[in-house]
Protein backbone atom coordinates (compact mmCIF):
# COMPACT_ATOMS: atom_id res chain seq x y z
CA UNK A 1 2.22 -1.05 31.52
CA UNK A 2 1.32 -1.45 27.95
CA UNK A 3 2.54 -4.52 26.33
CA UNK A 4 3.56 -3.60 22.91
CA UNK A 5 3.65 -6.42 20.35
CA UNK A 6 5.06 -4.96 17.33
CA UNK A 7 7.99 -3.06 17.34
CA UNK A 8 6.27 -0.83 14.78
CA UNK A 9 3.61 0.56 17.53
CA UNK A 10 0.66 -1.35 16.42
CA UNK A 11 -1.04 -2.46 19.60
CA UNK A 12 -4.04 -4.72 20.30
CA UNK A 13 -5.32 -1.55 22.64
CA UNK A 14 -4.66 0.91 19.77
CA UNK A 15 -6.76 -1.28 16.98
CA UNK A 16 -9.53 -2.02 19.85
CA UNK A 17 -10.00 1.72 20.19
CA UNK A 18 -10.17 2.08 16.37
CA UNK A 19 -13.45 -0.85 16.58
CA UNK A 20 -11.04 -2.97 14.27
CA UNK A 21 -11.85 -6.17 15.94
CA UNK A 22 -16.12 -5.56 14.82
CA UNK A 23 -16.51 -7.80 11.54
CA UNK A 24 -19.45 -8.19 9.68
CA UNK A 25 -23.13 -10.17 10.84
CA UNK A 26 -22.77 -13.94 11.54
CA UNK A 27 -25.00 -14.25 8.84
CA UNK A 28 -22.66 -12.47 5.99
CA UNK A 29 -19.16 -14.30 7.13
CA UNK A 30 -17.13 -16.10 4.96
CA UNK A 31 -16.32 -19.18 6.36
CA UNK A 32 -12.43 -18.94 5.09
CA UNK A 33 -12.07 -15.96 7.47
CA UNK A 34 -12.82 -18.69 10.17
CA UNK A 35 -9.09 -19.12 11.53
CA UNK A 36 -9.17 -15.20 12.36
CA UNK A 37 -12.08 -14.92 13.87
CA UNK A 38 -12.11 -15.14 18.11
CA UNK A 39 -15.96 -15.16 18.93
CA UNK A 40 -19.16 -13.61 18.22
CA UNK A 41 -21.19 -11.02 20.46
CA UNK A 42 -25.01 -9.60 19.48
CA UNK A 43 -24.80 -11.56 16.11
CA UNK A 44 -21.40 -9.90 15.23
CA UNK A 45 -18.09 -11.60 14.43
CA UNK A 46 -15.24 -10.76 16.66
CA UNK A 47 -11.78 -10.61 15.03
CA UNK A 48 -8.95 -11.88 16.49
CA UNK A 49 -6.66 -9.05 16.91
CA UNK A 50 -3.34 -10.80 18.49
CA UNK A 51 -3.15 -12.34 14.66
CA UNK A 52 -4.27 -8.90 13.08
CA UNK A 53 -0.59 -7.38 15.24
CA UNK A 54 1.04 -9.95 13.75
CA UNK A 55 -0.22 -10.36 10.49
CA UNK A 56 0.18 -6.64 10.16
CA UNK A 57 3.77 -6.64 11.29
CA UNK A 58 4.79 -9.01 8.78
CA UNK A 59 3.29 -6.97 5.96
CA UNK A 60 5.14 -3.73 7.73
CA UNK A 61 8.63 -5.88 7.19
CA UNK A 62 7.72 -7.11 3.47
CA UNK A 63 6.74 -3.55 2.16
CA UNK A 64 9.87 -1.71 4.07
CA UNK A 65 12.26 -3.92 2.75
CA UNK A 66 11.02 -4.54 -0.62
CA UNK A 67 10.79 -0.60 -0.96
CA UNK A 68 14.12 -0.49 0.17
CA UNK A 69 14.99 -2.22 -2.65
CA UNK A 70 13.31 0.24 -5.48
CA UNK A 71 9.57 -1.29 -5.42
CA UNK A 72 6.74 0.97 -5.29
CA UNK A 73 3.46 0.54 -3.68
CA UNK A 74 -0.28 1.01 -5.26
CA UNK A 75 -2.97 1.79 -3.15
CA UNK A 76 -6.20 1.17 -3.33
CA UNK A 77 -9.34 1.61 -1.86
CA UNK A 78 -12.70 3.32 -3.48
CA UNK A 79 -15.58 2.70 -1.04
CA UNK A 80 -16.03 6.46 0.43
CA UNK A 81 -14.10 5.54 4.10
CA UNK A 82 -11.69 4.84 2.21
CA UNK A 83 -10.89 7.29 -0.15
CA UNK A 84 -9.85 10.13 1.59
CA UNK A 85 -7.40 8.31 3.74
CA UNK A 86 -5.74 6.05 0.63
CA UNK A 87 -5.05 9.20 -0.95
CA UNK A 88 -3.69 10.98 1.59
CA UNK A 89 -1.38 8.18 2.73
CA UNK A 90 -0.21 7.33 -0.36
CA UNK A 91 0.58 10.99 -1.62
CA UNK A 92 2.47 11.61 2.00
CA UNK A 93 4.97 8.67 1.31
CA UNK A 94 5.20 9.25 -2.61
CA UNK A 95 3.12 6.02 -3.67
CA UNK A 96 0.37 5.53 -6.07
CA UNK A 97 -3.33 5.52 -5.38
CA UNK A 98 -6.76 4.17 -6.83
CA UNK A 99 -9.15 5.59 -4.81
CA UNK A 100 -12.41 6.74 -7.02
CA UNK A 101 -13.07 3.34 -9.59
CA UNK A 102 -11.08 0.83 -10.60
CA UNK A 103 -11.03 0.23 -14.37
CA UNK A 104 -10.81 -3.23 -15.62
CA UNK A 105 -7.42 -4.16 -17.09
CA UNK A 106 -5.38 -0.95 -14.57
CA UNK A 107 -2.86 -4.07 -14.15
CA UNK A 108 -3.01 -6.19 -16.55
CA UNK A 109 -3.43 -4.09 -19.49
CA UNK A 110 -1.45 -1.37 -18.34
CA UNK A 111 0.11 -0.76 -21.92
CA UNK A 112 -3.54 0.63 -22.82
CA UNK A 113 -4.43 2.50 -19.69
CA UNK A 114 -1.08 4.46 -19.88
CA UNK A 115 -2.28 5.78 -23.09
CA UNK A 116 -5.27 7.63 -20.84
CA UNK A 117 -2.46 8.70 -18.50
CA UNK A 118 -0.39 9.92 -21.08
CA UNK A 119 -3.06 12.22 -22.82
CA UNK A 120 -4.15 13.22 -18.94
CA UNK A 121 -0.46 14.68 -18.42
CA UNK A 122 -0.98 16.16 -22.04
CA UNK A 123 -3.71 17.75 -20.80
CA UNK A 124 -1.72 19.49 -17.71
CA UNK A 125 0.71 20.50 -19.90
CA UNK A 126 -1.33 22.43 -22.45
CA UNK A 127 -3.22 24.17 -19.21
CA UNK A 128 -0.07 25.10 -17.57
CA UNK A 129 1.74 26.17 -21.58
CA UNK A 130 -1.57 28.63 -21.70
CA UNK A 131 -2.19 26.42 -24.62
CA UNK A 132 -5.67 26.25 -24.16
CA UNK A 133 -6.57 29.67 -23.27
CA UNK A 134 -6.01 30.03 -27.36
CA UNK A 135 -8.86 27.54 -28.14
CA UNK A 136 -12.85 28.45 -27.90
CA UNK A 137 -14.21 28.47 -25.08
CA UNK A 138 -16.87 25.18 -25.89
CA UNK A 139 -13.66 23.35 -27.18
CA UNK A 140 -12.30 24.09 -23.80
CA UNK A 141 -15.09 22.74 -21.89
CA UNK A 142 -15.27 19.63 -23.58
CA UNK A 143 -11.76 18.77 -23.25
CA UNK A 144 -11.81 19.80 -19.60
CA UNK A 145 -14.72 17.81 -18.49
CA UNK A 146 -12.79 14.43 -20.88
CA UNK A 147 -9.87 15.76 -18.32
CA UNK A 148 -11.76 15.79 -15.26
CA UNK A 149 -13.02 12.00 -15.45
CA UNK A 150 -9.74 10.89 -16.50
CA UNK A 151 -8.03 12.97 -13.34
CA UNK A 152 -10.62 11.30 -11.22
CA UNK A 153 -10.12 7.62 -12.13
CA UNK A 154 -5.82 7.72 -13.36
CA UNK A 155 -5.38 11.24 -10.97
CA UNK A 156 -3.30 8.81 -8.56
CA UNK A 157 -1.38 6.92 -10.82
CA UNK A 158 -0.58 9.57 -13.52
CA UNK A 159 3.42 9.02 -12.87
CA UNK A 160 3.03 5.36 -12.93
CA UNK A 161 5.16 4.49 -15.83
CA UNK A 162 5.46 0.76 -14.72
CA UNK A 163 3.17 -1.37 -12.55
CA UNK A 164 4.25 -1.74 -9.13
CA UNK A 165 5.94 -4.77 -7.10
CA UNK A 166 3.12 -4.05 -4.29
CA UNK A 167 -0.79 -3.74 -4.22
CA UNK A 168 -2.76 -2.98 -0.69
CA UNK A 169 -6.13 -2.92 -0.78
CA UNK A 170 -8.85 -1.49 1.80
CA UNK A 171 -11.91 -4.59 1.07
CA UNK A 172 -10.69 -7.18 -1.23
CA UNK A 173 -14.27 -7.83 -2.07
CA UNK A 174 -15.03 -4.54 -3.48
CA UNK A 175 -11.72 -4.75 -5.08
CA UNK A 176 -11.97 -8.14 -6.36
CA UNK A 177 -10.98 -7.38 -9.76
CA UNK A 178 -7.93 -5.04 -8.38
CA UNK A 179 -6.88 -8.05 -6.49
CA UNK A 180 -7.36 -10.99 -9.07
CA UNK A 181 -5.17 -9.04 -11.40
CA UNK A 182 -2.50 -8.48 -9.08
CA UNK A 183 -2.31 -11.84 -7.97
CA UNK A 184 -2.15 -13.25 -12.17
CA UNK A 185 0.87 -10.83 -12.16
CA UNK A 186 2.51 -11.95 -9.45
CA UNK A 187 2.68 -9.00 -7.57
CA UNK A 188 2.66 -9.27 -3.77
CA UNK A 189 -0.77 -8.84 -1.91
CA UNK A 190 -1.58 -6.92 0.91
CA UNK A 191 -5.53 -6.41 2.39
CA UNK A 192 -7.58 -5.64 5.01
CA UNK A 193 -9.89 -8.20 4.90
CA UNK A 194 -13.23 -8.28 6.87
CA UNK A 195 -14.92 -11.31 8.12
CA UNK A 196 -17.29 -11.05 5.25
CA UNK A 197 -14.17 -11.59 2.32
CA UNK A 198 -12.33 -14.33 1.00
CA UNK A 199 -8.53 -14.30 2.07
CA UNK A 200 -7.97 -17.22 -0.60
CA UNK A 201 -4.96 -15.77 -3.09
CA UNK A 202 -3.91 -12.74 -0.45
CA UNK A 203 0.00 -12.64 0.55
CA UNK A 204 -0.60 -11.12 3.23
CA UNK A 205 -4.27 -11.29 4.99
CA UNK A 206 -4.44 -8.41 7.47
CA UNK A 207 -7.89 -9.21 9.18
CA UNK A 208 -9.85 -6.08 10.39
CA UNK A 209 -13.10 -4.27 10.11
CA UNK A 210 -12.94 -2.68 6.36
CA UNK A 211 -15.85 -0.38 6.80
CA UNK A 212 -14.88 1.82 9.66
CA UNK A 213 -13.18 4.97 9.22
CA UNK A 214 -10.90 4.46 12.60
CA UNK A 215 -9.88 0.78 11.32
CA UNK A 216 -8.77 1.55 8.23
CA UNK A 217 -6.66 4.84 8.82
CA UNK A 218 -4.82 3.54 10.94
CA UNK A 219 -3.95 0.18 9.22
CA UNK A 220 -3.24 1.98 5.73
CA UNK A 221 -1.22 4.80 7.84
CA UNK A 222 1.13 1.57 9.06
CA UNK A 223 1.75 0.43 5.11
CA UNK A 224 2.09 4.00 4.41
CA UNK A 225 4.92 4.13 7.44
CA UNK A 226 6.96 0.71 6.05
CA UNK A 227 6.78 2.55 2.63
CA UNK A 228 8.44 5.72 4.52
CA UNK A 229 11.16 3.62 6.17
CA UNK A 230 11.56 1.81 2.99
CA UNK A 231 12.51 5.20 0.80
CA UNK A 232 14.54 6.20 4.18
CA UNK A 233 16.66 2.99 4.19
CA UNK A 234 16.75 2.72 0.36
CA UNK A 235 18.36 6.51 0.21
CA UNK A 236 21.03 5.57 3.00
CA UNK A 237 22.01 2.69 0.92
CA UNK A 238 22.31 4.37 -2.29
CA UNK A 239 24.29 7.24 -0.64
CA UNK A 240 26.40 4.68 0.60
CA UNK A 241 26.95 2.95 -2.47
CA UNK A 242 28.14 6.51 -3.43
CA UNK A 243 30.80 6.94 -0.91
CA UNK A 244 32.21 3.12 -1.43
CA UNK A 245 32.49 4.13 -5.11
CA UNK A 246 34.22 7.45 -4.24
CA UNK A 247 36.75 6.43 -1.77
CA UNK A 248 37.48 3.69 -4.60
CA UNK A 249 38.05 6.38 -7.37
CA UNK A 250 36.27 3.99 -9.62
CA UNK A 251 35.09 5.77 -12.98
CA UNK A 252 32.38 8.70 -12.37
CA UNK A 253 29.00 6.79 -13.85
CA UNK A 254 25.01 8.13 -13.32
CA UNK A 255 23.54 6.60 -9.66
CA UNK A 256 20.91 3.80 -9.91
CA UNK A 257 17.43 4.75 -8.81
CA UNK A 258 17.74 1.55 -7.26
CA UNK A 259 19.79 0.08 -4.79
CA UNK A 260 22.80 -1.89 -6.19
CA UNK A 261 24.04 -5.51 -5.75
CA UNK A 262 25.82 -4.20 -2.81
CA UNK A 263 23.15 -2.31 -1.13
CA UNK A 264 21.03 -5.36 -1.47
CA UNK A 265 23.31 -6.85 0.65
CA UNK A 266 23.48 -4.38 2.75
CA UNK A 267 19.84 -4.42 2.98
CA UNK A 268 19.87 -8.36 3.21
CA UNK A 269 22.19 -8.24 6.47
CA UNK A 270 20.11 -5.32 7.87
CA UNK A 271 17.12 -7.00 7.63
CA UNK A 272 18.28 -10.41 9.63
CA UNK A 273 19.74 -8.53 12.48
CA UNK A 274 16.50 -6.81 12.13
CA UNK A 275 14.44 -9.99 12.88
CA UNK A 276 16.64 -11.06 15.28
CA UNK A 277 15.92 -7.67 17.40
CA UNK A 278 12.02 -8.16 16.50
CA UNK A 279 11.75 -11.78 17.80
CA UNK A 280 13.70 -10.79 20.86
CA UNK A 281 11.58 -8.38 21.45
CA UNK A 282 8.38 -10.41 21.02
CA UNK A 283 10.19 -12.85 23.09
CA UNK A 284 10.54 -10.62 25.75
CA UNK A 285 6.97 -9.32 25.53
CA UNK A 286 5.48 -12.94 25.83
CA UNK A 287 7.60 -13.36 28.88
CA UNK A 288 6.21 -10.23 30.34
C-alpha cells in the first residue's frame, strides 16, 4: 500500500513521477541547497524528496491558515513552464499572478505601479462604455497597443489594491528581484527552489526541479489548494461570526471581509487540533 506522508496527498511516488527529484548539473549547484540534496546520478543532483513532502506540507498549513485569516496570495512565475500553470492556478482560487515580467519596484513601490493598474482598468472601462468606438481609429490603436503591454505585465494583478501577506515563486533565481522585495517587506516566502538557487532569505524552501513542466504544476496546484481551503475555512468562520451575532441580537453592522477576533480564535483552535491529527498521522505512517 501507498504510504502517504502528507495529509494533503502529496506523495514521494506522485513528485517522482512528476521528475521533481532531477536538479540541475553538479557543476551549476549551489552549495546552500546542499542539506536537500540526497545524491547525484550521470552528473545530476538528486533532490531529496522526503524533505520536499515535508517542506511542502508546512507551506500547505501556513498559506491555508493565513488565508483563512483574510491574506491573499501573489503568484509568480515568468519562465515559459511556468506561465501557463501560475495563471491558471492562481485565477482558479481567486489569487494574483505575475506570470509574463516582473517590473522592478511591483512590491515595493506599489503606490506607483497601481497608477499603471489604475489607467489599465480605465482602459476596460472605456472599451466596455463604447467609449472608444467614438475616437479615430489611429487614436484607438495606439491606446490599445499602450493597453496590451500593460494587460500583459499588471493583467494578473489589476484588482490588487494592496500588496499581499504571501509571495510563491516558481525559480527564485529568475525571480530574484520578486523575492528580495518581498522579503524587505516582510511578507512570507514561499519557492520552489532548484539545486542551482540560493534558499538564503526563503520562509519556506520547497526544493524541486523548477524547470519541468510536471514538477511545477503540481507543486503550484498544492499552494493553489491551501489557498482554496483557506477561502473555504475563512467563509465558514465569517458565516459563523454571523449567526453568533444574530442569535445575540446585537446591533445590525456591515460583515468584515475578514475574519473577526473571534473567528481568529476559532481558526487558532482549529488549527492545533489540526496538527495534532497531522502528526498523528505522520506518526502512524512512520510506524507503518
Amino acid at each position: 500500500m501507498e504510504r502517504r506522508v502528507s495529509v494533503e496527498g502529496v506523495t514521494v511516488k506522485e513528485l517522482l513521477e512528476c521528475g521533481t527529484h532531477f536538479g540541475h548539473r553538479t557543476t551549476r549547484w549551489n552549495p546552500k541547497m546542499k542539506c536537500y540534496i540526497f545524491g547525484e546520478r550521470n552528473g545530476i543532483h538528486i533532490i531529496d524528496l522526503d524533505q520536499t513532502v515535508r517542506l511542502a506540507n508546512m507551506a500547505y498549513k501556513r498559506v491555508a491558515d493565513m488565508v483563512a485569516l483574510g491574506s491573499n496570495v501573489l503568484f509568480v512565475g515568468t519562465k515559459p513552464q511556468a506561465q501557463e500553470v501560475i495563471r491558471a492556478e492562481a485565477e482558479r482560487v481567486g489569487m494574483y499572478y505575475v506570470n509574463n515580467r516582473w517590473l522592478g519596484g511591483m512590491l515595493t513601490n506599489f503606490k506607483t505601479i497601481k497608477q499603471s493598474i489604475d489607467r489599465l482598468n480605465e482602459f476596460y472601462q472605456k472599451r466596455d462604455s463604447g467609449e472608444l468606438d467614438k475616437l479615430p481609429k489611429k487614436e484607438v490603436l495606439s491606446i490599445t497597443r499602450k493597453m496590451q503591454k500593460l494587460e500583459a505585465n499588471l493583467g494578473g494583478i489589476r484588482n490588487m489594491t494592496s500588496i499581499p501577506d504571501i509571495v510563491y515563486v516558481v525559480d527564485p533565481h529568475k525571480e530574484k528581484t520578486a523575492v528580495e522585495e518581498a522579503k524587505r517587506l516582510g511578507l512570507v516566502t514561499i519557492a520552489l527552489t532548484d539545486t542551482n538557487c540560493d534558499p538564503t532569505g526563503i520562509d519556506f524552501v520547497i526544493p524541486g526541479n523548477d524547470d519541468a513542466i510536471s514538477s511545477i504544476t503540481r507543486i503550484t496546484k498544492l499552494i493553489a489548494d491551501a489557498c482554496q481551503e483557506g477561502l473555504e475555512r475563512r467563509q465558514t468562520i465569517i458565516r459563523r461570526d454571523v449567526e453568533e451575532k444574530e442569535r445575540s441580537s446585537a446591533p445590525a453592522r456591515a460583515i468584515e471581509k475578514k475574519p473577526t477576533s473571534r473567528a481568529r480564535a476559532f481558526v487558532a483552535r482549529e488549527t492545533r487540533e489540526a496538527d495534532e491529527d497531522k502528526e498523528a498521522t505522520l506518526t502512524d505512517s512512520t510506524v507503518n
